[in-house]
N, C-alpha and C. Protein backbone atom coordinates (compact mmCIF):
# COMPACT_ATOMS: atom_id res chain seq x y z
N UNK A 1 0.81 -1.19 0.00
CA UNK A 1 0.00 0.00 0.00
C UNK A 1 0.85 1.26 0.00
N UNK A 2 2.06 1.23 0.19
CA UNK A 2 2.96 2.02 -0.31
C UNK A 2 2.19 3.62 -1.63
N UNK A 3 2.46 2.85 -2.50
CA UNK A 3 1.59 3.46 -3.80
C UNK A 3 0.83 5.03 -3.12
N UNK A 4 -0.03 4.23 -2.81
CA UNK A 4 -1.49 4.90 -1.81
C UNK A 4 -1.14 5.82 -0.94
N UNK A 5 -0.39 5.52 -0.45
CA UNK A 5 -0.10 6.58 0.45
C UNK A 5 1.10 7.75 0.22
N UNK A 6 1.52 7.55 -0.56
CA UNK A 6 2.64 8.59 -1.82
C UNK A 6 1.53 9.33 -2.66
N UNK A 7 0.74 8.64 -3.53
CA UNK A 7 -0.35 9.55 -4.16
C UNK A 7 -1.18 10.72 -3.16
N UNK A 8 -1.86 9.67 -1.74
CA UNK A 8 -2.19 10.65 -0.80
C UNK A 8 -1.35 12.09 -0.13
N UNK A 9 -0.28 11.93 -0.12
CA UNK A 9 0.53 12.64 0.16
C UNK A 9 0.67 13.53 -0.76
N UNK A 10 0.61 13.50 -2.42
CA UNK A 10 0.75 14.45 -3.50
C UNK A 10 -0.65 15.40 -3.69
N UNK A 11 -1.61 14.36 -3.28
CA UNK A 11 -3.02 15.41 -3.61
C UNK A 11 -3.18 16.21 -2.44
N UNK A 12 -2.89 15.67 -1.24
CA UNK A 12 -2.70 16.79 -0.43
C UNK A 12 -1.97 17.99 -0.35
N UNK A 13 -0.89 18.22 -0.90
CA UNK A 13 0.40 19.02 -1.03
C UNK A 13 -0.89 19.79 -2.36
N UNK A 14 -0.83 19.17 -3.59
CA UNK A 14 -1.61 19.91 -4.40
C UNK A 14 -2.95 20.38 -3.79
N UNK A 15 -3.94 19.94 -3.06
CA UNK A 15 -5.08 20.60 -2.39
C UNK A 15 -4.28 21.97 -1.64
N UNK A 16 -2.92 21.68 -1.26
CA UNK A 16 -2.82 23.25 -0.14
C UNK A 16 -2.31 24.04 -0.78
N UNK A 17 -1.58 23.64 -1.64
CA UNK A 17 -1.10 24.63 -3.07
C UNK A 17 -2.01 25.52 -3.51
N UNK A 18 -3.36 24.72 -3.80
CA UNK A 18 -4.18 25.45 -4.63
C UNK A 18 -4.87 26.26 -3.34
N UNK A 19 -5.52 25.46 -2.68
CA UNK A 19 -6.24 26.45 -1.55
C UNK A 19 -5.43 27.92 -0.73
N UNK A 20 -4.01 27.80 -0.96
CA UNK A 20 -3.25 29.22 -0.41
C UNK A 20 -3.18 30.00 -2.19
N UNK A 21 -3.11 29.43 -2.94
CA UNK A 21 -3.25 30.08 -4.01
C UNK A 21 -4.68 30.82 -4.58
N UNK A 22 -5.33 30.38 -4.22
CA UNK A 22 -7.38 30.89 -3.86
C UNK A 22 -7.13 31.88 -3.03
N UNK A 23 -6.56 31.76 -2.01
CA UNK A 23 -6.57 32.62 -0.73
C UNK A 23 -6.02 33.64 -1.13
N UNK A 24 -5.04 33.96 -1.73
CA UNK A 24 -3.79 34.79 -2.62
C UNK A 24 -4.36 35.82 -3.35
N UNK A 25 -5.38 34.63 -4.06
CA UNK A 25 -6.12 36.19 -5.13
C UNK A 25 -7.43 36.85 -4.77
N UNK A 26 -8.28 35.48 -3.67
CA UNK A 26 -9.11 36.51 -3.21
C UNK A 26 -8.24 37.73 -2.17
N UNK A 27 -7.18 37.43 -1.73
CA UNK A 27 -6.89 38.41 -0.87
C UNK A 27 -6.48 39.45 -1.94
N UNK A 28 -6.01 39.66 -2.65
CA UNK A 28 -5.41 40.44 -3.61
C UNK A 28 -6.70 41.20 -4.45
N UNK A 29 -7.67 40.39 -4.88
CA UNK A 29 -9.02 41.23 -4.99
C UNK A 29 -9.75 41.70 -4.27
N UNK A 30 -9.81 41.32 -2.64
CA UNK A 30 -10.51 42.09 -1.75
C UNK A 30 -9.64 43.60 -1.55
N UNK A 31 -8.06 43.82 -1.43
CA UNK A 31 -7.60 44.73 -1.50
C UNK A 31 -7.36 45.78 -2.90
N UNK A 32 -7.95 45.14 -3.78
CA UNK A 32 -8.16 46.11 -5.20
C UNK A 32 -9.32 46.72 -5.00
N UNK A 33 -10.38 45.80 -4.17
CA UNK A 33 -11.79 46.64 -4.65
C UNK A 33 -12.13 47.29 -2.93
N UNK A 34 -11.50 47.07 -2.23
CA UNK A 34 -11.13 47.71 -0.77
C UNK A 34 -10.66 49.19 -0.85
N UNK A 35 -10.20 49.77 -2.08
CA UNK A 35 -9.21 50.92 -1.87
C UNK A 35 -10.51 51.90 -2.44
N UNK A 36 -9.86 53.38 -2.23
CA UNK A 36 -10.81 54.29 -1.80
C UNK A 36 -11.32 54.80 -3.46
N UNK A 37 -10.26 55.23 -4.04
CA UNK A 37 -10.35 55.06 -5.57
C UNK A 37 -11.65 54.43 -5.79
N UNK A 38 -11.11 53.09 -5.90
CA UNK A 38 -12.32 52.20 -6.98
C UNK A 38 -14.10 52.29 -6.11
N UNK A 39 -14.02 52.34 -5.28
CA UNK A 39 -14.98 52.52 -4.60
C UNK A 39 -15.73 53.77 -5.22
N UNK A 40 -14.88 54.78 -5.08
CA UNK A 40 -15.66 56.15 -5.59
C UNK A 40 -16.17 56.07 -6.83
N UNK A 41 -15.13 55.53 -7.87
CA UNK A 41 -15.59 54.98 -9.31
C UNK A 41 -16.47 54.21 -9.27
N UNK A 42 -16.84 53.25 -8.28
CA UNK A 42 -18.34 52.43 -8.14
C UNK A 42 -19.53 53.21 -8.02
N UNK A 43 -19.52 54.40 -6.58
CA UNK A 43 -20.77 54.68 -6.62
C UNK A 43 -20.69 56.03 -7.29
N UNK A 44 -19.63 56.70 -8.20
CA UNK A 44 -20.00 57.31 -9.31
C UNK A 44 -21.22 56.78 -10.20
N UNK A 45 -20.57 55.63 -10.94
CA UNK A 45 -21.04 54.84 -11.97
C UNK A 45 -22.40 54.61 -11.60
N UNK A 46 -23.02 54.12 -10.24
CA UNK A 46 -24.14 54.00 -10.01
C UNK A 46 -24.55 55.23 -9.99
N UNK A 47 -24.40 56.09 -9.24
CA UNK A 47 -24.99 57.48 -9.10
C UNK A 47 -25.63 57.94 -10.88
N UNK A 48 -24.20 57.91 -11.63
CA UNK A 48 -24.27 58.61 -12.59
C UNK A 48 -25.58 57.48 -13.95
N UNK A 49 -25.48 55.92 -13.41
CA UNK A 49 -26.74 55.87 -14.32
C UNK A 49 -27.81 56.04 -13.95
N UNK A 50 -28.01 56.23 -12.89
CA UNK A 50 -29.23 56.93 -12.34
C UNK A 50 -29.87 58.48 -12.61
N UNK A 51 -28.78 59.05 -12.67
CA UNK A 51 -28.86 60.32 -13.29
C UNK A 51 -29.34 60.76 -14.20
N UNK A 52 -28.70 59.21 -14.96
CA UNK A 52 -28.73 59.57 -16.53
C UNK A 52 -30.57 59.24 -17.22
N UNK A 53 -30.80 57.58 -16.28
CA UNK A 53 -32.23 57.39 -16.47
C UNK A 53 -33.38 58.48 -16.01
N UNK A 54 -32.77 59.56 -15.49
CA UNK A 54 -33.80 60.46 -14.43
C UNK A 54 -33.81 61.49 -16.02
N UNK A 55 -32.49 62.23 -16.03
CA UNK A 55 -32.44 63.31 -17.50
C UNK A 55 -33.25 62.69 -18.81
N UNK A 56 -33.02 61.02 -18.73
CA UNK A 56 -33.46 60.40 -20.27
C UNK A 56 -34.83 60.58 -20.27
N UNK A 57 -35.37 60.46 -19.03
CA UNK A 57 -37.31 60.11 -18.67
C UNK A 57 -37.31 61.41 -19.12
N UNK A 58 -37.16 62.49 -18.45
CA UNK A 58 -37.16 63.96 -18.64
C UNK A 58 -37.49 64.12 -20.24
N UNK A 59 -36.14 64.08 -21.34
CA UNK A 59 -36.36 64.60 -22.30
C UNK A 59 -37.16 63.57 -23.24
N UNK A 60 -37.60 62.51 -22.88
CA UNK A 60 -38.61 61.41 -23.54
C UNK A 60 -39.79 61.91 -23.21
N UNK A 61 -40.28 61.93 -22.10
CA UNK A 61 -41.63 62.12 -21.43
C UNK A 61 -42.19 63.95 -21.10
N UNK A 62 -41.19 64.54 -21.38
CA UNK A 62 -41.66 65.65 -20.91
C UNK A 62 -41.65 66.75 -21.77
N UNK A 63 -40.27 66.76 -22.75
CA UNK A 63 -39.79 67.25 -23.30
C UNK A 63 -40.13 67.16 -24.55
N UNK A 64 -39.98 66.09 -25.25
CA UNK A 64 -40.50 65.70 -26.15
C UNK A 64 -41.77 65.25 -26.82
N UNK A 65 -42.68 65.26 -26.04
CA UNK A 65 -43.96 65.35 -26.33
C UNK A 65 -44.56 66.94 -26.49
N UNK A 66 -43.97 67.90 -26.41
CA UNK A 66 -44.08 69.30 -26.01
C UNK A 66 -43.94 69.58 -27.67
N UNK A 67 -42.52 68.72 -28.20
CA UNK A 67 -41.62 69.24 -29.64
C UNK A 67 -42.41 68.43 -30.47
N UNK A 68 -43.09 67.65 -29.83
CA UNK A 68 -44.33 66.49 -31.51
C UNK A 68 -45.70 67.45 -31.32
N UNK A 69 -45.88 68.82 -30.79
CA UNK A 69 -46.98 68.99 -30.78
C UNK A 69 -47.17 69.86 -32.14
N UNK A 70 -45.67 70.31 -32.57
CA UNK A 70 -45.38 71.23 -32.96
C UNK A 70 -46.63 71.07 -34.94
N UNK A 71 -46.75 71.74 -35.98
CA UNK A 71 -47.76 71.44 -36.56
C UNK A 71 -46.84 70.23 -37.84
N UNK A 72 -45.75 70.59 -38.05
CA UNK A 72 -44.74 69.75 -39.11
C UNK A 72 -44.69 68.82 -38.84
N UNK A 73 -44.80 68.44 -37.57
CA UNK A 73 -44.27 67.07 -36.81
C UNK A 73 -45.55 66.06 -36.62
N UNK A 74 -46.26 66.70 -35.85
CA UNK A 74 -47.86 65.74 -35.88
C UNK A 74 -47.61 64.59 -35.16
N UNK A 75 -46.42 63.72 -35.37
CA UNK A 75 -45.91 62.30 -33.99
C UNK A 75 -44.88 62.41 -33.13
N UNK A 76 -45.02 61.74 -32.43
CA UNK A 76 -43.79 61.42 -31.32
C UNK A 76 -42.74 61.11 -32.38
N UNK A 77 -41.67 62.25 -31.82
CA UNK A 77 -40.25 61.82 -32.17
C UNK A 77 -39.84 60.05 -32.92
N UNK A 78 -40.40 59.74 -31.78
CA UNK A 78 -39.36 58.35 -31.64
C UNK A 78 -40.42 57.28 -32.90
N UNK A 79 -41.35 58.06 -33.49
CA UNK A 79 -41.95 57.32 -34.60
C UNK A 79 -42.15 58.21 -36.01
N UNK A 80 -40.60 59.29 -36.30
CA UNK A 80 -40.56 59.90 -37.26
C UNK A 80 -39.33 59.08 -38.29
N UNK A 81 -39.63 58.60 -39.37
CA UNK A 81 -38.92 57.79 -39.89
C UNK A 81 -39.07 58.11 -41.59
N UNK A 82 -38.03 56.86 -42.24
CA UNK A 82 -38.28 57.10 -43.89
C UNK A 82 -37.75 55.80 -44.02
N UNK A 83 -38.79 55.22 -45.08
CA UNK A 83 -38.37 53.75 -45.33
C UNK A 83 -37.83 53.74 -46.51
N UNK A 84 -36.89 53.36 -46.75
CA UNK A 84 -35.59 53.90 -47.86
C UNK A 84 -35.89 52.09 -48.53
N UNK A 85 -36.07 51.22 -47.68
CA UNK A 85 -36.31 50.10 -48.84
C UNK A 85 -37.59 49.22 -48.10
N UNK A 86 -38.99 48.79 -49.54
CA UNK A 86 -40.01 48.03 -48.37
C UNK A 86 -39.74 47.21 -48.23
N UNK A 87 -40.40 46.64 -46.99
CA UNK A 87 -40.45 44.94 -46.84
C UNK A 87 -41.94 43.95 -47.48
N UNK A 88 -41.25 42.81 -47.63
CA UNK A 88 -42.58 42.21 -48.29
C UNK A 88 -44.02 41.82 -48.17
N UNK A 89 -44.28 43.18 -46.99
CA UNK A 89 -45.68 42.92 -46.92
C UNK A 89 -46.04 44.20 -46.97
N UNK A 90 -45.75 45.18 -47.57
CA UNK A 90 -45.79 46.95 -47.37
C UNK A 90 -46.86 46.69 -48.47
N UNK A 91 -48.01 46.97 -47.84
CA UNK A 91 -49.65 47.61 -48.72
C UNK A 91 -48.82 48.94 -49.13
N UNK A 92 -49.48 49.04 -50.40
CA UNK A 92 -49.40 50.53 -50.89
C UNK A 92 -49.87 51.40 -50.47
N UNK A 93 -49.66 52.35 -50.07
CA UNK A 93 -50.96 53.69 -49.97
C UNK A 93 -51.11 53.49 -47.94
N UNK A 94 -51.03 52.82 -47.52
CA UNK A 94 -50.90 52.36 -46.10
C UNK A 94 -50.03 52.44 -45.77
N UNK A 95 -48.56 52.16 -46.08
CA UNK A 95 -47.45 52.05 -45.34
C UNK A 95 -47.20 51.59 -43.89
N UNK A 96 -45.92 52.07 -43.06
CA UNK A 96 -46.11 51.62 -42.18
C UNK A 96 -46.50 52.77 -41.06
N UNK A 97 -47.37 52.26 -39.95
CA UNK A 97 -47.46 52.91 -38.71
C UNK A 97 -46.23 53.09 -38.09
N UNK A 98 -45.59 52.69 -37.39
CA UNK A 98 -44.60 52.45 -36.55
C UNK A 98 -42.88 52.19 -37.09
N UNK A 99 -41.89 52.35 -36.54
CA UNK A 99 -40.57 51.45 -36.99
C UNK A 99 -40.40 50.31 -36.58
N UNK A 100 -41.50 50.20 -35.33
CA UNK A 100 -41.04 48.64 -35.27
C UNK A 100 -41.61 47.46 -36.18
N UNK A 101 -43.02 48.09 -36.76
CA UNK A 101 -43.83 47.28 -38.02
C UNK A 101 -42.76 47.49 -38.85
N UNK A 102 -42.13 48.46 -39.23
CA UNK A 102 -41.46 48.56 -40.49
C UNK A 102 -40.29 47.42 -40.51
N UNK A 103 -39.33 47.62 -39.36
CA UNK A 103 -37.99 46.17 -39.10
C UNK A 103 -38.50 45.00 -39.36
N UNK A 104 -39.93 44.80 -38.18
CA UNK A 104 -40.36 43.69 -38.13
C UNK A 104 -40.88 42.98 -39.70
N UNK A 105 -41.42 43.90 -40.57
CA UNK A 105 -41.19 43.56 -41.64
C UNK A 105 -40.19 43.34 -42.94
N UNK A 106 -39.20 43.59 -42.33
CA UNK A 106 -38.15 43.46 -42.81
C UNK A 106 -37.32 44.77 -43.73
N UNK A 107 -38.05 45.58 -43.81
CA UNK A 107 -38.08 46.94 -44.19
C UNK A 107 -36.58 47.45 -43.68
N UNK A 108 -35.98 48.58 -44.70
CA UNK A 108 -35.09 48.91 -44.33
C UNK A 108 -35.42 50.61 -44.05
N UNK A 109 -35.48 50.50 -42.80
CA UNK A 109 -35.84 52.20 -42.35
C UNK A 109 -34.47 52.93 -41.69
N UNK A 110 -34.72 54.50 -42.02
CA UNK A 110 -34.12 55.54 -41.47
C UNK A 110 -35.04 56.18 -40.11
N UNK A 111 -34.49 56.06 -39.09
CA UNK A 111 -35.27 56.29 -38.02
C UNK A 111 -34.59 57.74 -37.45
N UNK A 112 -34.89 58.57 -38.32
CA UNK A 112 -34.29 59.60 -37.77
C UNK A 112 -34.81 60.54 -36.93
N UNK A 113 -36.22 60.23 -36.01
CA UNK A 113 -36.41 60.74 -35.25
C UNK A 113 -36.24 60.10 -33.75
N UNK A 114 -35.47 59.22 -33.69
CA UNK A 114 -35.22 58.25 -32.52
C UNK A 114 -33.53 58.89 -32.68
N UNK A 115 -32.88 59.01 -33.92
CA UNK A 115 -31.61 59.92 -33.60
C UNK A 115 -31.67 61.46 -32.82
N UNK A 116 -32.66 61.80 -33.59
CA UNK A 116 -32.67 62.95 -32.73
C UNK A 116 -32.99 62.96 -31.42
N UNK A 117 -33.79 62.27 -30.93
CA UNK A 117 -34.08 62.34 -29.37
C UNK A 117 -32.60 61.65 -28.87
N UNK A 118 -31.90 60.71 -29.34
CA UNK A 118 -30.49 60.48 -28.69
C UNK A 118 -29.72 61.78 -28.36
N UNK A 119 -30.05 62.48 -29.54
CA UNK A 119 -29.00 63.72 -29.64
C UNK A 119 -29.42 64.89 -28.28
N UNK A 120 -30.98 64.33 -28.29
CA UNK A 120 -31.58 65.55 -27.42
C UNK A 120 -31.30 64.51 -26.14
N UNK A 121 -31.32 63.44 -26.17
CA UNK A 121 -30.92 63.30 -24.58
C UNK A 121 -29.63 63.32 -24.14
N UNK A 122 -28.84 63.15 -25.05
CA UNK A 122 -26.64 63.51 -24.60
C UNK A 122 -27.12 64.84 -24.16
N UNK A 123 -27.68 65.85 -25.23
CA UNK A 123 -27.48 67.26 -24.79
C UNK A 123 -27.66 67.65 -23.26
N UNK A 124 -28.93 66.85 -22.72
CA UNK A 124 -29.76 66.79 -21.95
C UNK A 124 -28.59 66.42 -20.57
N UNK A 125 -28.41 65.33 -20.70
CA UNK A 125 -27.34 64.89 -20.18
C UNK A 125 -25.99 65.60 -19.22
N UNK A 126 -25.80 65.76 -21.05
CA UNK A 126 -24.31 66.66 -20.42
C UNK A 126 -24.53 68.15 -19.97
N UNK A 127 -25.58 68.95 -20.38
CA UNK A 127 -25.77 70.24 -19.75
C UNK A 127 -26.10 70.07 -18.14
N UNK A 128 -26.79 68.86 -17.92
CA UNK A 128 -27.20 69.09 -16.73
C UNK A 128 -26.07 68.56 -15.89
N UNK A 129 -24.91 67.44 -16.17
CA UNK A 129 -23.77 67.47 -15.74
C UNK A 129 -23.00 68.36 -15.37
N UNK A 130 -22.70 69.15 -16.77
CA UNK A 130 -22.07 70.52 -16.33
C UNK A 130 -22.44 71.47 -15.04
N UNK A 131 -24.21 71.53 -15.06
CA UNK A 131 -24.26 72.62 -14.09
C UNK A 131 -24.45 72.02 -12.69
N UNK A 132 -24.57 70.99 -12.47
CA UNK A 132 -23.88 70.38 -11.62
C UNK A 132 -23.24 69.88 -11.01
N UNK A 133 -21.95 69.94 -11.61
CA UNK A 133 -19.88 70.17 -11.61
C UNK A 133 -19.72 72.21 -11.56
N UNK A 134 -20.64 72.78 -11.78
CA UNK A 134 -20.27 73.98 -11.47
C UNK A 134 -20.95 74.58 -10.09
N UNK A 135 -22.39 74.18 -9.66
CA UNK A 135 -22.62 74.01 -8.86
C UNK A 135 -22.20 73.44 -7.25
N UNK A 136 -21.31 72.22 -7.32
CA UNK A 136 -20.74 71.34 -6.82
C UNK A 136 -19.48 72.51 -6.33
N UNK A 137 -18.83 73.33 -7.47
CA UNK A 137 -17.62 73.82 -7.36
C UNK A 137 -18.30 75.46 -6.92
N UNK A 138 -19.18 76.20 -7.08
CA UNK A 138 -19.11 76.86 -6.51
C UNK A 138 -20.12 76.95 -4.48
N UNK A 139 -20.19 75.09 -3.96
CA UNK A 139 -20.89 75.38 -3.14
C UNK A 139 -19.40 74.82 -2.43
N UNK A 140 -18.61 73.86 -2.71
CA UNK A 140 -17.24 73.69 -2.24
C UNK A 140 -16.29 73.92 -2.23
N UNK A 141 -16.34 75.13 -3.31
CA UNK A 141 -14.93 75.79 -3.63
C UNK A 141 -13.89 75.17 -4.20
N UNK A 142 -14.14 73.81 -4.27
CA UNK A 142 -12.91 72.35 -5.06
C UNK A 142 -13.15 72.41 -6.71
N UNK A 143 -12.24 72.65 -7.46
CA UNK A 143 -12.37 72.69 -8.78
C UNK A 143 -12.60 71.59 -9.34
N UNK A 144 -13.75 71.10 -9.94
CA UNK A 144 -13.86 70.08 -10.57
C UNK A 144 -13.13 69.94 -12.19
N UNK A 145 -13.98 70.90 -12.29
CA UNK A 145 -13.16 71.86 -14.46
C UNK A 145 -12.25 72.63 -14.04
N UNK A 146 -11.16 72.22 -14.60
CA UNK A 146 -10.22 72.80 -14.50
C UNK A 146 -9.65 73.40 -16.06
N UNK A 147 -9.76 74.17 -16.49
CA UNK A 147 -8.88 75.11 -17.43
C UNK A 147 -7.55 74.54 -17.96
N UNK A 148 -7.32 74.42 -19.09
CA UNK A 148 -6.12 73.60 -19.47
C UNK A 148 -5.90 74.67 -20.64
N UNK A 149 -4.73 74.11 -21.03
CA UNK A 149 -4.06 74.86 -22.20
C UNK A 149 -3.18 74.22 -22.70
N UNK A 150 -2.55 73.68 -24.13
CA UNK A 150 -1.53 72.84 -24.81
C UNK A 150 0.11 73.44 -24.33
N UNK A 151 0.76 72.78 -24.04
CA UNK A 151 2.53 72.87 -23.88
C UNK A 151 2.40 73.67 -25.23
N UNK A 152 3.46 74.57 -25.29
CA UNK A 152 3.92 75.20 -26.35
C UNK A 152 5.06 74.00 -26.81
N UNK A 153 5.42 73.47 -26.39
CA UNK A 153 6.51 72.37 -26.61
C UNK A 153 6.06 71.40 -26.88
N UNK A 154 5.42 70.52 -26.29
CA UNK A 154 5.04 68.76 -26.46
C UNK A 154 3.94 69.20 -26.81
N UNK A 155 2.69 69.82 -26.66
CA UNK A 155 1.71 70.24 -27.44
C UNK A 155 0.71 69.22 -26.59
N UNK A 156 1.33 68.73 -25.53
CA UNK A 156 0.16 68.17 -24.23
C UNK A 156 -0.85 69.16 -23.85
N UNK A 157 -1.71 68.67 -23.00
CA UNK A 157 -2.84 69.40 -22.49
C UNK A 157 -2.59 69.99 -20.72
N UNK A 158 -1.79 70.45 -20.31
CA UNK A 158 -1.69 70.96 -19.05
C UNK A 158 -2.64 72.08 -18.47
N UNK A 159 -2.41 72.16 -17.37
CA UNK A 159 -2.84 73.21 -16.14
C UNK A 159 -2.37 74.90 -16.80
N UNK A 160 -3.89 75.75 -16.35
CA UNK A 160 -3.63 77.00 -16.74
C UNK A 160 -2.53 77.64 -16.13
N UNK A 161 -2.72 76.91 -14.74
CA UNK A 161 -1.67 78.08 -13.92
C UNK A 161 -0.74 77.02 -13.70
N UNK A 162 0.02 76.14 -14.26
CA UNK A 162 1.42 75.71 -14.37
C UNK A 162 2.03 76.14 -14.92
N UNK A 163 3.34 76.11 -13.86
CA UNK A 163 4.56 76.87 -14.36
C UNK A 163 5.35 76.03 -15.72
N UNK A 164 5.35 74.74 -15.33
CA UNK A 164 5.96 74.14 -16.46
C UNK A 164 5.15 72.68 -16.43
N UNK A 165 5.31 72.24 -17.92
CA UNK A 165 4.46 71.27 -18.29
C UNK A 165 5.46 69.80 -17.36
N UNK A 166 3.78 69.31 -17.16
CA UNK A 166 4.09 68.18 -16.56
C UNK A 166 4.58 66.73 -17.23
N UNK A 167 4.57 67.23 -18.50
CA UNK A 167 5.18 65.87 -19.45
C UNK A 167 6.40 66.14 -20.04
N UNK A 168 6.71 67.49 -20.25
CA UNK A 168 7.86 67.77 -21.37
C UNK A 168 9.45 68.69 -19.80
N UNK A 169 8.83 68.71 -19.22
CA UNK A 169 9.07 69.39 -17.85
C UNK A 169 9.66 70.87 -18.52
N UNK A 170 9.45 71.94 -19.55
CA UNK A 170 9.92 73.07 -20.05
C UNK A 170 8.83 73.56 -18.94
N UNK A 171 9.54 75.32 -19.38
CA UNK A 171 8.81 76.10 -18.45
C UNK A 171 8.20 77.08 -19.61
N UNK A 172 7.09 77.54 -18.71
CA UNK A 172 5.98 77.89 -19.81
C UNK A 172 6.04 78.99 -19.99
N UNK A 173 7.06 79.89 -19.27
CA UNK A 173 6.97 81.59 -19.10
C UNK A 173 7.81 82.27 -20.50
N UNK A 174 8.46 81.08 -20.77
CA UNK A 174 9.59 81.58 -22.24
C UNK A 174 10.63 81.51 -21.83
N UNK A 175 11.31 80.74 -21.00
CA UNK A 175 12.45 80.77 -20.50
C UNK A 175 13.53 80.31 -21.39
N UNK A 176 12.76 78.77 -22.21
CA UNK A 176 13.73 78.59 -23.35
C UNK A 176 13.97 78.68 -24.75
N UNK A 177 13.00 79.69 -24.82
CA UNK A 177 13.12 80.48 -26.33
C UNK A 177 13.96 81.68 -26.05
N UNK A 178 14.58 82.25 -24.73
CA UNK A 178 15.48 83.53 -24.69
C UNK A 178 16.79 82.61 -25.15
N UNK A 179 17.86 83.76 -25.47
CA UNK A 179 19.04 83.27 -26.57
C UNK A 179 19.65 83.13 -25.56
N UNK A 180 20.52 82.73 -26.10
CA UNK A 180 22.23 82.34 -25.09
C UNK A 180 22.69 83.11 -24.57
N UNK A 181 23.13 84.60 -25.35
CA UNK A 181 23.68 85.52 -24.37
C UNK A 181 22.86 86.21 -22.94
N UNK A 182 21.37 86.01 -23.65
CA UNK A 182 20.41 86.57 -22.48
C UNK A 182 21.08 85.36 -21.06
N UNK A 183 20.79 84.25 -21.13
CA UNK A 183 20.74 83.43 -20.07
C UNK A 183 22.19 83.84 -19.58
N UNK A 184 23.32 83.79 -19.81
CA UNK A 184 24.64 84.03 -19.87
C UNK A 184 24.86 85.42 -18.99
N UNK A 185 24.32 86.50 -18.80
CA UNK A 185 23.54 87.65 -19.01
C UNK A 185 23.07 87.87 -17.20
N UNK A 186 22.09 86.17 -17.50
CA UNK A 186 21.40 86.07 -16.21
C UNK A 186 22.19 85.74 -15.02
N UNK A 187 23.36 84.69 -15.59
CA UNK A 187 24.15 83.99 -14.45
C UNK A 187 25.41 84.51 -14.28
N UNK A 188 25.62 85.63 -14.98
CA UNK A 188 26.57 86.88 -14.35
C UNK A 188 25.98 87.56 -13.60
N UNK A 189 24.87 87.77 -13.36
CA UNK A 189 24.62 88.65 -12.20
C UNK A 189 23.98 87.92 -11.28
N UNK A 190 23.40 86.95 -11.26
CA UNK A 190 23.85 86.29 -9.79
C UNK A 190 25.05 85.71 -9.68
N UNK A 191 26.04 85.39 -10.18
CA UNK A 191 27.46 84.95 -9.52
C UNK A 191 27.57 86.57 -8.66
N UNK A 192 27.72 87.80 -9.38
CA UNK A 192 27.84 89.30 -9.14
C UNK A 192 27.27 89.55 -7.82
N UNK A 193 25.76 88.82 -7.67
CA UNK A 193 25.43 89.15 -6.46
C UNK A 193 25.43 88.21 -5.41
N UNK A 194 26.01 87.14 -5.79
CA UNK A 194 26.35 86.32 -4.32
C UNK A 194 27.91 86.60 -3.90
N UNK A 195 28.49 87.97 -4.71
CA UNK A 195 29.71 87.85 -3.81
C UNK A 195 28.99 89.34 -3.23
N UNK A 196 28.06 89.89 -3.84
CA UNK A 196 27.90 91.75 -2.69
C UNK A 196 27.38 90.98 -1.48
């Protein structure tokens, strides 16, 4: 029985192998999703689709029934369309009601009033983002938007009020577009004034 008890001995060694190796990465993923970072990026992400379903209801339900009243329009947005090729059951003179009769028939439609309400709900979206990142910043005083401007050098996107870019490390005031003799110029008179 030799055998048997050498094999027993290997699956055990492999059972603790693997079980400290389990242990390893849940520990290693409890401390990735433990840190303060990812957390905030969590209940951003939740916050922010919530947000987003609250602005979308808005310009679907509220908004947009306001803009189909208009006399050109006569339907809801989201059923203004052009069927660019029919499908094989398109009655003449009837056409279709809906875009979803039209797909469902195999129809090849332009649904360009379901683009536009996309367009009207990003807008929707991001304006109301904005004024609540400016809001945010003028009730906390913490800059959320921050002002940027391109390196004259690396042509990166840096800080308004940096002195020198944080990728190319030049300084932004013109220090190294003055000529040689200027700088030359400069470090004669401080040698000059660290001996007065």
């Amino acid at each position: 029985m030799r055998g048997l008890d050498e094999s027993t001995d290997v699956l055990i060694r492999v059972g603790h192998t693997a079980s400290e190796k389990v242990k390893d990465g849940l520990g290693a993923f409890v401390n990735f999703a433990a840190r303060d970072n990812v957390l905030e990026v969590a209940l951003g992400l939740i916050i922010g689709n919530a947000f987003t379903k609250v602005v979308t209801s808005f310009v679907t339900d509220v908004v947009l029934p306001v803009v189909s009243l208009l006399p050109f329009l006569n339907k809801n947005m989201d059923q203004k369309f052009a069927v660019l090729s029919k499908g094989p059951n398109y009655i003449h003179g009837q056409g279709y009601n809906t875009v979803k009769q039209a797909r469902d028939d195999g129809a090849l439609v332009l649904a360009w009033g379901l683009f536009i309400e996309t367009i009207l709900n990003f807008m929707g979206v991001s304006l109301t983002l904005f004024a609540v990142a400016h809001l945010y910043m003028a009730v906390s005083h913490n800059k959320i938007i921050k002002p940027t401007v391109r390196c004259r050098y690396c042509k990166k996107f840096i800080s308004v009020e940096a002195k020198r870019c944080l990728n190319c490390s030049s300084w932004q005031d013109g220090r190294e577009d003055l000529p040689g003799e200027q700088e030359d110029q400069d470090d004669d008179s401080t040698l000059t004034g660290d001996r007065a």
